[in-house]
C-alpha atoms as a PDB file:
ATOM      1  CA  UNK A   1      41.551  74.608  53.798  1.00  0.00           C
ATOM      2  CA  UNK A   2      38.911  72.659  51.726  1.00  0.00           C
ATOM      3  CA  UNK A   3      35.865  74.795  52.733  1.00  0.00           C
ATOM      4  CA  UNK A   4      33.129  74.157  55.530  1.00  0.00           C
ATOM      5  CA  UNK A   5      31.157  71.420  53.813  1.00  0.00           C
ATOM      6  CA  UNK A   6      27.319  71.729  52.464  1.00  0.00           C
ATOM      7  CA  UNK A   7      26.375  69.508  55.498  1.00  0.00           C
ATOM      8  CA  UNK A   8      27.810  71.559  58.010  1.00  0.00           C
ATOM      9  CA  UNK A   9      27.059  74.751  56.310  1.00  0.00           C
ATOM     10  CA  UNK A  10      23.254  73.012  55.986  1.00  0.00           C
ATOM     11  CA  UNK A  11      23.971  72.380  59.364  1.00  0.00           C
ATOM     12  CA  UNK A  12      24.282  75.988  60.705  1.00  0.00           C
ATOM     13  CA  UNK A  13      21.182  77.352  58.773  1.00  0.00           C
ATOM     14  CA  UNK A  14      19.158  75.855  61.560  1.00  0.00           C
ATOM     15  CA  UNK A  15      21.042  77.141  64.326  1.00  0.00           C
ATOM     16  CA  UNK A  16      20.150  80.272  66.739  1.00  0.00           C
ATOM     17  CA  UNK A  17      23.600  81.202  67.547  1.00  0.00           C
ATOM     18  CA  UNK A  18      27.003  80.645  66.815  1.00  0.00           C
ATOM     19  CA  UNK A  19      30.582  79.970  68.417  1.00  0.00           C
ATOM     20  CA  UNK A  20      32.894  81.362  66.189  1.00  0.00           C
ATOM     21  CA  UNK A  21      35.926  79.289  67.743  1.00  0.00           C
ATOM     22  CA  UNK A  22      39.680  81.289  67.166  1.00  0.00           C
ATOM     23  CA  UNK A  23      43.045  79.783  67.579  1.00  0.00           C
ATOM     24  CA  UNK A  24      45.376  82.835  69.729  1.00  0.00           C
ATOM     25  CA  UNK A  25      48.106  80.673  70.356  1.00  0.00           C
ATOM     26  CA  UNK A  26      51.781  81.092  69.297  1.00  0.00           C
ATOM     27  CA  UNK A  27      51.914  78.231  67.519  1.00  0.00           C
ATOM     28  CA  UNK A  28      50.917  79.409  64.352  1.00  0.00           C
ATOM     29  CA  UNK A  29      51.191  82.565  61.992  1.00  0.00           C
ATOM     30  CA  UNK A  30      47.296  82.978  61.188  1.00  0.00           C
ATOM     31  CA  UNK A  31      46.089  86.520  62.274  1.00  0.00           C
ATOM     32  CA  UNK A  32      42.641  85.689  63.983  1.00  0.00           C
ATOM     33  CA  UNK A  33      40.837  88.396  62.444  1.00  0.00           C
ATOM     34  CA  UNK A  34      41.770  87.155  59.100  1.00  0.00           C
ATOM     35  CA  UNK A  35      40.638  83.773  60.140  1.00  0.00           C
ATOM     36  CA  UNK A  36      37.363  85.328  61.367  1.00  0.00           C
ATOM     37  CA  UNK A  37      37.049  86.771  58.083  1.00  0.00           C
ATOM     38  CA  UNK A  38      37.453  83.865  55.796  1.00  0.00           C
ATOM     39  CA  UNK A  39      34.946  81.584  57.618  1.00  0.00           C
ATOM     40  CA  UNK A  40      32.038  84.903  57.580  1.00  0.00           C
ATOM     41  CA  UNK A  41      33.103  84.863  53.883  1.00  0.00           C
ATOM     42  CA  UNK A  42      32.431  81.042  53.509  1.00  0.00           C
ATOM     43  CA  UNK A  43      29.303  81.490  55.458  1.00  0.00           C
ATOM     44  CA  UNK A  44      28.187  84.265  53.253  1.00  0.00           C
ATOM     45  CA  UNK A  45      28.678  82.716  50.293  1.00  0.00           C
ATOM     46  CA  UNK A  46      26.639  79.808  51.306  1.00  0.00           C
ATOM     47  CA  UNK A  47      23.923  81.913  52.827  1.00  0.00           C
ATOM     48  CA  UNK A  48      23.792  86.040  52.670  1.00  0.00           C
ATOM     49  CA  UNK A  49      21.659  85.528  56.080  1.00  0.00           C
ATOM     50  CA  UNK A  50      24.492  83.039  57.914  1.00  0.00           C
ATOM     51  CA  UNK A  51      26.811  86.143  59.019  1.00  0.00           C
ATOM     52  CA  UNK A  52      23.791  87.872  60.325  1.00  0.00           C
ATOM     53  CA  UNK A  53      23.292  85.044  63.119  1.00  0.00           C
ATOM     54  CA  UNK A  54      23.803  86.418  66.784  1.00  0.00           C
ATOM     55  CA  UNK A  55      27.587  85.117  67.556  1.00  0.00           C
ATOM     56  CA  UNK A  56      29.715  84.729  70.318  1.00  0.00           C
ATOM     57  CA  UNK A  57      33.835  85.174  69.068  1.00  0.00           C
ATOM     58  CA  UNK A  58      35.881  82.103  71.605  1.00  0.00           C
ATOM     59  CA  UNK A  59      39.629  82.606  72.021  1.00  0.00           C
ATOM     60  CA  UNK A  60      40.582  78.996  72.348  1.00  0.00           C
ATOM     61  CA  UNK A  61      44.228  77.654  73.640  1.00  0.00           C
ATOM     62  CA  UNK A  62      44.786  80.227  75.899  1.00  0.00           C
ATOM     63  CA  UNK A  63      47.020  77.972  77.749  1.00  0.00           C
ATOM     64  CA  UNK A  64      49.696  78.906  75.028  1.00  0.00           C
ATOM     65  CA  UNK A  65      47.769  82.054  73.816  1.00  0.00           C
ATOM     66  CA  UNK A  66      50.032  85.031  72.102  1.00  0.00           C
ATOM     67  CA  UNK A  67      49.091  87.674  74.074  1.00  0.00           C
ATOM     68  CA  UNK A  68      49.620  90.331  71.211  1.00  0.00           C
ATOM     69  CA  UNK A  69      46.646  87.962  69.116  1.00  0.00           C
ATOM     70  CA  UNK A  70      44.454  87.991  72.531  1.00  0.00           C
ATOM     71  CA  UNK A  71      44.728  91.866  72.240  1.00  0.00           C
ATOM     72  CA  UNK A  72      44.149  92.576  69.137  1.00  0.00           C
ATOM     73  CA  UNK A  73      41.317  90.208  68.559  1.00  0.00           C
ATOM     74  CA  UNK A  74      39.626  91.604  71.937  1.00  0.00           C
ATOM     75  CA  UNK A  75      39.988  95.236  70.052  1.00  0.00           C
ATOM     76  CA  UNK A  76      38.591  94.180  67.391  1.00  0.00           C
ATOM     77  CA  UNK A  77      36.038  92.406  69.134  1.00  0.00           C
ATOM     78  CA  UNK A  78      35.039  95.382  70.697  1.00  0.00           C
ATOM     79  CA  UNK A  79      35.168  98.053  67.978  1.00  0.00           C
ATOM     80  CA  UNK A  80      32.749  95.414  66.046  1.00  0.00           C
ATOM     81  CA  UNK A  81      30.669  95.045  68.975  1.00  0.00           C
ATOM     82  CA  UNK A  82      31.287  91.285  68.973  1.00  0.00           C
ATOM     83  CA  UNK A  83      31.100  89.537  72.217  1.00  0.00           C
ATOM     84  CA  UNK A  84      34.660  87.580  72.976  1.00  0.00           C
ATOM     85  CA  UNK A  85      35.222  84.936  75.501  1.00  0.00           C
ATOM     86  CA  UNK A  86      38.258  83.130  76.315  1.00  0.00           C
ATOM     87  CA  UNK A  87      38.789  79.539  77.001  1.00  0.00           C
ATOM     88  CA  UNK A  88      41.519  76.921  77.694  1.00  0.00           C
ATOM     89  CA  UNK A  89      40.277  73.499  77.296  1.00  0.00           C
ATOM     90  CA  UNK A  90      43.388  72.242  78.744  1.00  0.00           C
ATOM     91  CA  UNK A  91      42.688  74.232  81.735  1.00  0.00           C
ATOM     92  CA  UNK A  92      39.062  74.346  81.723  1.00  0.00           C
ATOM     93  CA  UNK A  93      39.543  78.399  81.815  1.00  0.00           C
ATOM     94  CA  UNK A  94      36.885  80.539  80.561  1.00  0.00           C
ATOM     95  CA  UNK A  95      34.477  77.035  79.988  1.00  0.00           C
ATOM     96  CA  UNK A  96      31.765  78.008  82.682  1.00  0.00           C
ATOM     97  CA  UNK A  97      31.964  81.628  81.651  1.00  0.00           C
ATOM     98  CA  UNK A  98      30.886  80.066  77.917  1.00  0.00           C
ATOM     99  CA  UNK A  99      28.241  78.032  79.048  1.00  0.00           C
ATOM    100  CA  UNK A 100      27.102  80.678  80.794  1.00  0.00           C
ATOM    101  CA  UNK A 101      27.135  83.068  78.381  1.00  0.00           C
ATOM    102  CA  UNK A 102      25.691  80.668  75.765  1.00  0.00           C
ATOM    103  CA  UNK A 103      22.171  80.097  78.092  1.00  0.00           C
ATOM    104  CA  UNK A 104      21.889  83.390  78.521  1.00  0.00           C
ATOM    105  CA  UNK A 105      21.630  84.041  74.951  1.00  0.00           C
ATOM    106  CA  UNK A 106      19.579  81.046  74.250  1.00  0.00           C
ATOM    107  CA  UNK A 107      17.224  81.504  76.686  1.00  0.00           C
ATOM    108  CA  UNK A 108      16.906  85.146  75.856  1.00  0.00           C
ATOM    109  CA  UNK A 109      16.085  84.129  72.488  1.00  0.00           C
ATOM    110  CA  UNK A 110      13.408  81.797  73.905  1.00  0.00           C
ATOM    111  CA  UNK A 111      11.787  84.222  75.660  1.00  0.00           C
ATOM    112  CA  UNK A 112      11.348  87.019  72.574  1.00  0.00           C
ATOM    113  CA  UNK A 113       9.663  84.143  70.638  1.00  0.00           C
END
């Protein structure tokens, strides 16, 4: 691609958390981890600090998700001790789960202010 953008790399430096959204479908070739990678990498070299930000890893289209990418980015997830949610917004799978998940982590960071 042509990089993130200073806006939206501006952007993030004021947010409290971030959805790291990955593609797990079959339709394409990218390994997720690698695509993981290359946007912490972008982050970091706009902002040592921007990789550090709590994160939530989103395994989008699983309505046509490659079930070997699912599993091997949940893995990783895991061994990283990332938290990984999957949604479908085709489906609307997973979509309560995330705005669950992203209150709780909001408000959590409310309340240690």
């Amino acid at each position: 691609g042509h990089g993130l953008g200073i806006q939206f790399l501006r952007h993030i430096e004021r947010t409290r958390l971030l959805l790291h959204l990955v593609d797990v479908s079959g339709t394409n070739e990218r390994d997720p981890i690698d695509e993981f990678h290359a946007i912490n990498c972008e982050l970091a070299e706009h902002n040592p600090d921007l990789p550090k930000k709590p994160k939530i890893i989103v395994a989008t289209k699983m309505d046509i998700a490659d079930p070997k990418k699912v599993q091997k980015l949940a893995r990783w997830c895991k061994k990283s001790g990332l938290e990984m949610l999957k949604i479908s917004s085709v489906t609307g799978e997973g979509l309560e789960d995330l705005k669950r998940a992203v209150f709780e982590k909001l408000s959590s960071d409310i309340l240690k202010v």
